[in-house]
Protein backbone atom coordinates (compact mmCIF):
# COMPACT_ATOMS: atom_id res chain seq x y z
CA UNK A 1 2.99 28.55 -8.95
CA UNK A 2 3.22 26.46 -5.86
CA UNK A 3 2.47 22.70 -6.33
CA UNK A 4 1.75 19.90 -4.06
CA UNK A 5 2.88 16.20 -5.58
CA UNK A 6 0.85 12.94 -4.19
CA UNK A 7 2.29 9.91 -5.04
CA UNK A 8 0.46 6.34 -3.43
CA UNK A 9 2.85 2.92 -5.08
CA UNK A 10 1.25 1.04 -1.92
CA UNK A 11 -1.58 -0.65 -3.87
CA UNK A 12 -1.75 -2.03 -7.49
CA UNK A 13 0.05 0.12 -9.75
CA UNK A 14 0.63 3.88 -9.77
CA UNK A 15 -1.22 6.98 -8.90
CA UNK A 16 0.11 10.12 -8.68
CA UNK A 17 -1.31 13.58 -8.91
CA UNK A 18 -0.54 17.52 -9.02
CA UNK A 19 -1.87 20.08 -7.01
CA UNK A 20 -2.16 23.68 -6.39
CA UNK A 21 -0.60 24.32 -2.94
CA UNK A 22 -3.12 24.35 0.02
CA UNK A 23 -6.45 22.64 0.19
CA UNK A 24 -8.53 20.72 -1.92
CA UNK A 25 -10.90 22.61 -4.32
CA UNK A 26 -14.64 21.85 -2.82
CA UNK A 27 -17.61 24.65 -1.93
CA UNK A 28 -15.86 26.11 0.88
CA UNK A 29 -12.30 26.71 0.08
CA UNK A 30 -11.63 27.74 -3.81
CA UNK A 31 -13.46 28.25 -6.74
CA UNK A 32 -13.07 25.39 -9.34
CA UNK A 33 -11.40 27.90 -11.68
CA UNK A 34 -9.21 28.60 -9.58
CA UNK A 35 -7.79 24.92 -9.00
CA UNK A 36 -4.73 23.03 -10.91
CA UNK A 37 -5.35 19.89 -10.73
CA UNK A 38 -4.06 16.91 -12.87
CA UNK A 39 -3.63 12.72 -11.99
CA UNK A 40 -2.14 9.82 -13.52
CA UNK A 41 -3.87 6.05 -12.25
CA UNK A 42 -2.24 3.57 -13.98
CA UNK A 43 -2.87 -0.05 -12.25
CA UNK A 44 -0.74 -1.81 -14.50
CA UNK A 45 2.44 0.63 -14.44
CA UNK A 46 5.79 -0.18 -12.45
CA UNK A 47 8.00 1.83 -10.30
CA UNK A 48 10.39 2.38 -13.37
CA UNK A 49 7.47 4.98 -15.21
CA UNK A 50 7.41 7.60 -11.60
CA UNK A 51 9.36 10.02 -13.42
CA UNK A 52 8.08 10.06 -16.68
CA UNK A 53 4.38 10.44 -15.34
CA UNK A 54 5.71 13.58 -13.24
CA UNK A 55 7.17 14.67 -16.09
CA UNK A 56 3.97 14.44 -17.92
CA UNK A 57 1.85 15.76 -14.94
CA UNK A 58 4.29 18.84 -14.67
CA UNK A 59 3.86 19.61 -18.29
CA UNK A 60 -0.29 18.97 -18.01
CA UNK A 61 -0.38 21.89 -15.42
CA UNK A 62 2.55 24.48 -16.94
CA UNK A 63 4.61 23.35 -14.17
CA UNK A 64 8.45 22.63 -13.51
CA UNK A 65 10.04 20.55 -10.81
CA UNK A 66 11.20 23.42 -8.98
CA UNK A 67 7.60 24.66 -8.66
CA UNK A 68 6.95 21.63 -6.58
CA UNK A 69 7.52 22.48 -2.64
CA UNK A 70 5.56 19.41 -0.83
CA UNK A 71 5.43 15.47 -1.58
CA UNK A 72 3.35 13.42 0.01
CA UNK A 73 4.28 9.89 -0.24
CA UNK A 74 1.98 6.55 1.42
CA UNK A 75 3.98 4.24 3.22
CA UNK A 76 1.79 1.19 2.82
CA UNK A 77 0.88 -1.59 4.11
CA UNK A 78 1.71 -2.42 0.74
CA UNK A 79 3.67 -4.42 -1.46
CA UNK A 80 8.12 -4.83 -0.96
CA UNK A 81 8.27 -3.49 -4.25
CA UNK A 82 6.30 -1.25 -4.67
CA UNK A 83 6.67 0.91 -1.65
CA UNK A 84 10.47 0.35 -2.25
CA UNK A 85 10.13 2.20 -5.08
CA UNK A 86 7.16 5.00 -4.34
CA UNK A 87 9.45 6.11 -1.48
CA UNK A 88 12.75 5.74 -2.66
CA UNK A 89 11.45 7.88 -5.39
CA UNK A 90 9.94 10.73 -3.38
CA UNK A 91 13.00 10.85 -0.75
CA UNK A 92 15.40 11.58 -4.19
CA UNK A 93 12.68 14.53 -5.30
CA UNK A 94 13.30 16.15 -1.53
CA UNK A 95 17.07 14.80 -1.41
CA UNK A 96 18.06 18.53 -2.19
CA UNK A 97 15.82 20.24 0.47
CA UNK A 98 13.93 22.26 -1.99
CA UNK A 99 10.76 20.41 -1.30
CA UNK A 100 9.27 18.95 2.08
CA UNK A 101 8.48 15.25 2.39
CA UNK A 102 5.53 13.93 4.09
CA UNK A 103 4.83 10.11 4.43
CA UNK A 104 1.45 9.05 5.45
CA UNK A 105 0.34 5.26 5.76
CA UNK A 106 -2.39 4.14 2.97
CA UNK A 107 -5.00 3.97 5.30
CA UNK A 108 -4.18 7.72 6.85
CA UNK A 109 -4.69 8.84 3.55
CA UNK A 110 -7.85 6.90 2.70
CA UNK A 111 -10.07 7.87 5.79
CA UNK A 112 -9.40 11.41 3.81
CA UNK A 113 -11.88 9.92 1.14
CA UNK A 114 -14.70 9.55 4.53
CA UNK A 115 -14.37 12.66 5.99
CA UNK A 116 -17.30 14.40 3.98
CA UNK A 117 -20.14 11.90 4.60
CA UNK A 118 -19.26 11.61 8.12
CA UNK A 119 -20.63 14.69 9.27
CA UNK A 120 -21.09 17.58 6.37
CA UNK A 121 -17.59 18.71 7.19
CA UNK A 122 -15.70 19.91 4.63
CA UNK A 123 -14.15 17.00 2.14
CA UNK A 124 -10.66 15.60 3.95
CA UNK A 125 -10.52 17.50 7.26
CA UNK A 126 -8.68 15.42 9.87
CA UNK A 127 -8.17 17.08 13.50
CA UNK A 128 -5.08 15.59 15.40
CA UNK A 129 -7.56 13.06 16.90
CA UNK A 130 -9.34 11.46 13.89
CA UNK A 131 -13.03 11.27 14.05
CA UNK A 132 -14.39 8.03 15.46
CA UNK A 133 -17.03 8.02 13.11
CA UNK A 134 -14.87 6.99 10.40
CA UNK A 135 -12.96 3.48 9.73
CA UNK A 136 -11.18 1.89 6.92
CA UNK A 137 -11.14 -1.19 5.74
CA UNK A 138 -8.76 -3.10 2.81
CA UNK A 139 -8.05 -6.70 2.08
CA UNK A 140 -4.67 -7.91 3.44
CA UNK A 141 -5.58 -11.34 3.41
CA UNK A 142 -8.33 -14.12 3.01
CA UNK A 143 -10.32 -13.30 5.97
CA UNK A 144 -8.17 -10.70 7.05
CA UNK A 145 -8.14 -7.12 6.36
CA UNK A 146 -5.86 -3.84 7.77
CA UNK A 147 -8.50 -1.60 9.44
CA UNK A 148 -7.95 1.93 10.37
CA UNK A 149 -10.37 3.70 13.34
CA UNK A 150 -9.90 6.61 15.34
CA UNK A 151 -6.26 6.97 14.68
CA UNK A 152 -5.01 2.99 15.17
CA UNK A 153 -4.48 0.33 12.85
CA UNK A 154 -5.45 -3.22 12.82
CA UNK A 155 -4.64 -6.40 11.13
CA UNK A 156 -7.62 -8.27 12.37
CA UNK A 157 -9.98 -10.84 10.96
CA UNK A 158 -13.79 -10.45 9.75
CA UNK A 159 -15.51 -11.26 12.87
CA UNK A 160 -13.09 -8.32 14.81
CA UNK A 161 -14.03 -5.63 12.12
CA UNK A 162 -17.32 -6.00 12.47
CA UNK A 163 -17.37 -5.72 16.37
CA UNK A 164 -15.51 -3.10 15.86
CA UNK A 165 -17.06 -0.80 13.34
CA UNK A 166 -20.44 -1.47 15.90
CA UNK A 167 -19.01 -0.71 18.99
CA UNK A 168 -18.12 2.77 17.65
CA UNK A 169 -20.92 3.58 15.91
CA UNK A 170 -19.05 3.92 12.48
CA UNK A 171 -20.76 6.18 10.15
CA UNK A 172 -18.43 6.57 7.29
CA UNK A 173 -16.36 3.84 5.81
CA UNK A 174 -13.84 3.79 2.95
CA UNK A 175 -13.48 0.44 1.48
CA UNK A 176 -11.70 -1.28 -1.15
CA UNK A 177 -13.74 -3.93 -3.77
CA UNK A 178 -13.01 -6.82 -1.41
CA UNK A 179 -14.59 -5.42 1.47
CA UNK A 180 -16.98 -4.18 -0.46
CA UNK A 181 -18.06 -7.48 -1.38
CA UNK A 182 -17.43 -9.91 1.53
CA UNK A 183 -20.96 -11.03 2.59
CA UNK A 184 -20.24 -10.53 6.33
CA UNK A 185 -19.24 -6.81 6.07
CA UNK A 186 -21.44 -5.59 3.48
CA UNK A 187 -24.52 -6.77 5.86
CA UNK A 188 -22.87 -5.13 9.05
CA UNK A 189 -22.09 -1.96 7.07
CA UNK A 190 -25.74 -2.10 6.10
CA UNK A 191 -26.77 -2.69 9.61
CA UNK A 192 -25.10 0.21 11.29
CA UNK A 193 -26.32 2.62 8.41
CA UNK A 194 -22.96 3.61 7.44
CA UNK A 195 -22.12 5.47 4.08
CA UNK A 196 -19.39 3.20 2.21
CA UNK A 197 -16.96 5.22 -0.15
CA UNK A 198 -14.30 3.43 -2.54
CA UNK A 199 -10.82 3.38 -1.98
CA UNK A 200 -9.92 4.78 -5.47
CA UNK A 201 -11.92 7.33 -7.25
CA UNK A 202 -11.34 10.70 -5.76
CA UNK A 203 -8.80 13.29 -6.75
CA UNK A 204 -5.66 12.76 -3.89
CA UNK A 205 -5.41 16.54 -2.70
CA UNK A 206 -8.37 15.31 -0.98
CA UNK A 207 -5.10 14.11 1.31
CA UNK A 208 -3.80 17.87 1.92
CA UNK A 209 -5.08 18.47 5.25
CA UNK A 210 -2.16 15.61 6.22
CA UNK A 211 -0.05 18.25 5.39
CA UNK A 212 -0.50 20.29 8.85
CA UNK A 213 -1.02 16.79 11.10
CA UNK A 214 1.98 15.20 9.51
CA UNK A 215 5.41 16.16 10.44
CA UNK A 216 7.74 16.74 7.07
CA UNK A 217 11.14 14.55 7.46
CA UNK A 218 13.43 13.26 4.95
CA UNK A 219 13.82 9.65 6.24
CA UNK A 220 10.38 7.42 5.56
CA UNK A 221 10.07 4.20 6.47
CA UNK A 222 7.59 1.86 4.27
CA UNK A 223 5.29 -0.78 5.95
CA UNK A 224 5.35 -3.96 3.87
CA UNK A 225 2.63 -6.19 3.75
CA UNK A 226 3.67 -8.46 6.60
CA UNK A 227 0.72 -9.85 8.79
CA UNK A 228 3.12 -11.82 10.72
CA UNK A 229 4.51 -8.40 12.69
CA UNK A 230 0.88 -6.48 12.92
CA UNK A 231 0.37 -10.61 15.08
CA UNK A 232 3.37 -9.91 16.47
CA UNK A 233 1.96 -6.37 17.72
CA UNK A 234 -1.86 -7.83 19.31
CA UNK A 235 0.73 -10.92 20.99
């Protein structure tokens, strides 16, 4: 058995998930039967429970550690500690060069979720240049948010999404419940007819077409929360 691990500490919490190697199970790949498949989403958990819930996730599926041969780890923006953690974690698992490692920033991984509704192409395909049609959107800050479109990211305020998500004709977006909410995006998601998926919800090999657009390396580098460089970076 050959499994893919997913682990994302970048938000609140801990999710994690096992795989069977390759893509995600949907109508045009592999018969549901045919799929291993097992998460663990656990808001409230801390970096100290990673190995126990692989543990458990390894045992769910039949699976040993040495069965794993990919990790796919987010690198944020997220929070010091738990990125710290998440990637410190997943750089021990490949330490030994038995398994690859593949970091991919939050909001990489989360256009994954838009990929579908964006033009009936099968769930999570991402070409080297990301569709256009797709953006995502999470809270970093009161009246800020980090915004991914056509392969860039922005920390940029309300007014700046919005222009934005217009000027390219966004059909897709993935957003978290903040964004989801906020009065002045809901009504220009609205306006542009765009289908708005949650950033939580669906099953994380939805992420394993990353593997063949993301190089594998060994040394990851986590992006903290910081607003102060992604001004830094539009100075």
């Amino acid at each position: 058995m050959t499994i893919d691990l997913y682990v994302d500490t970048s938000r609140k919490g801990i999710s994690m998930a096992v795989a069977t190697g390759g893509q995600p199970m949907n109508a045009r790949t592999m018969d549901e039967s045919a799929r291993v498949y097992e998460e663990i989403v656990n808001t409230e958990a801390r970096g100290e429970i990673l190995g126990e819930s692989l543990d458990t996730l390894l045992t769910r599926v039949g699976a040993t550690l040495d069965d794993v041969k990919r990790v796919m780890v987010t690198l944020g923006p997220g929070s010091f500690s738990g990125l710290r953690t998440g990637v410190a974690f997943c750089q021990g698992l490949c330490f030994s060069g038995k398994r690859e490692l593949y970091g991919v920033t939050t909001l990489q991984a989360l256009a994954c979720f838009a990929h579908e509704a964006a033009g009936n192409k099968p769930a999570g395909i991402v070409a080297d240049k990301e569709c256009a049609e797709i953006a995502v959107v999470i809270r970093a800050r009161t009246g800020f948010w980090y915004m991914r479109l056509n392969g860039e990211e922005f920390f940029i305020e309300t007014p700046e999404v919005v222009e934005r998500i217009k000027n390219a004709k966004v059909k897709a977006i993935v957003a978290d419940a903040p964004a989801q909410e906020d009065e002045a995006l809901k009504a220009a998601f609205a306006e542009i007819g765009a289908s708005v998926s949650p950033d939580t919800g669906k099953p994380l090999d939805m992420w394993a077409p990353l593997f063949s657009t993301v190089k594998p390396s060994l040394i990851q580098e986590a992006n903290y929360i910081q607003p102060s460089y992604f001004e830094k970076l539009k100075s």
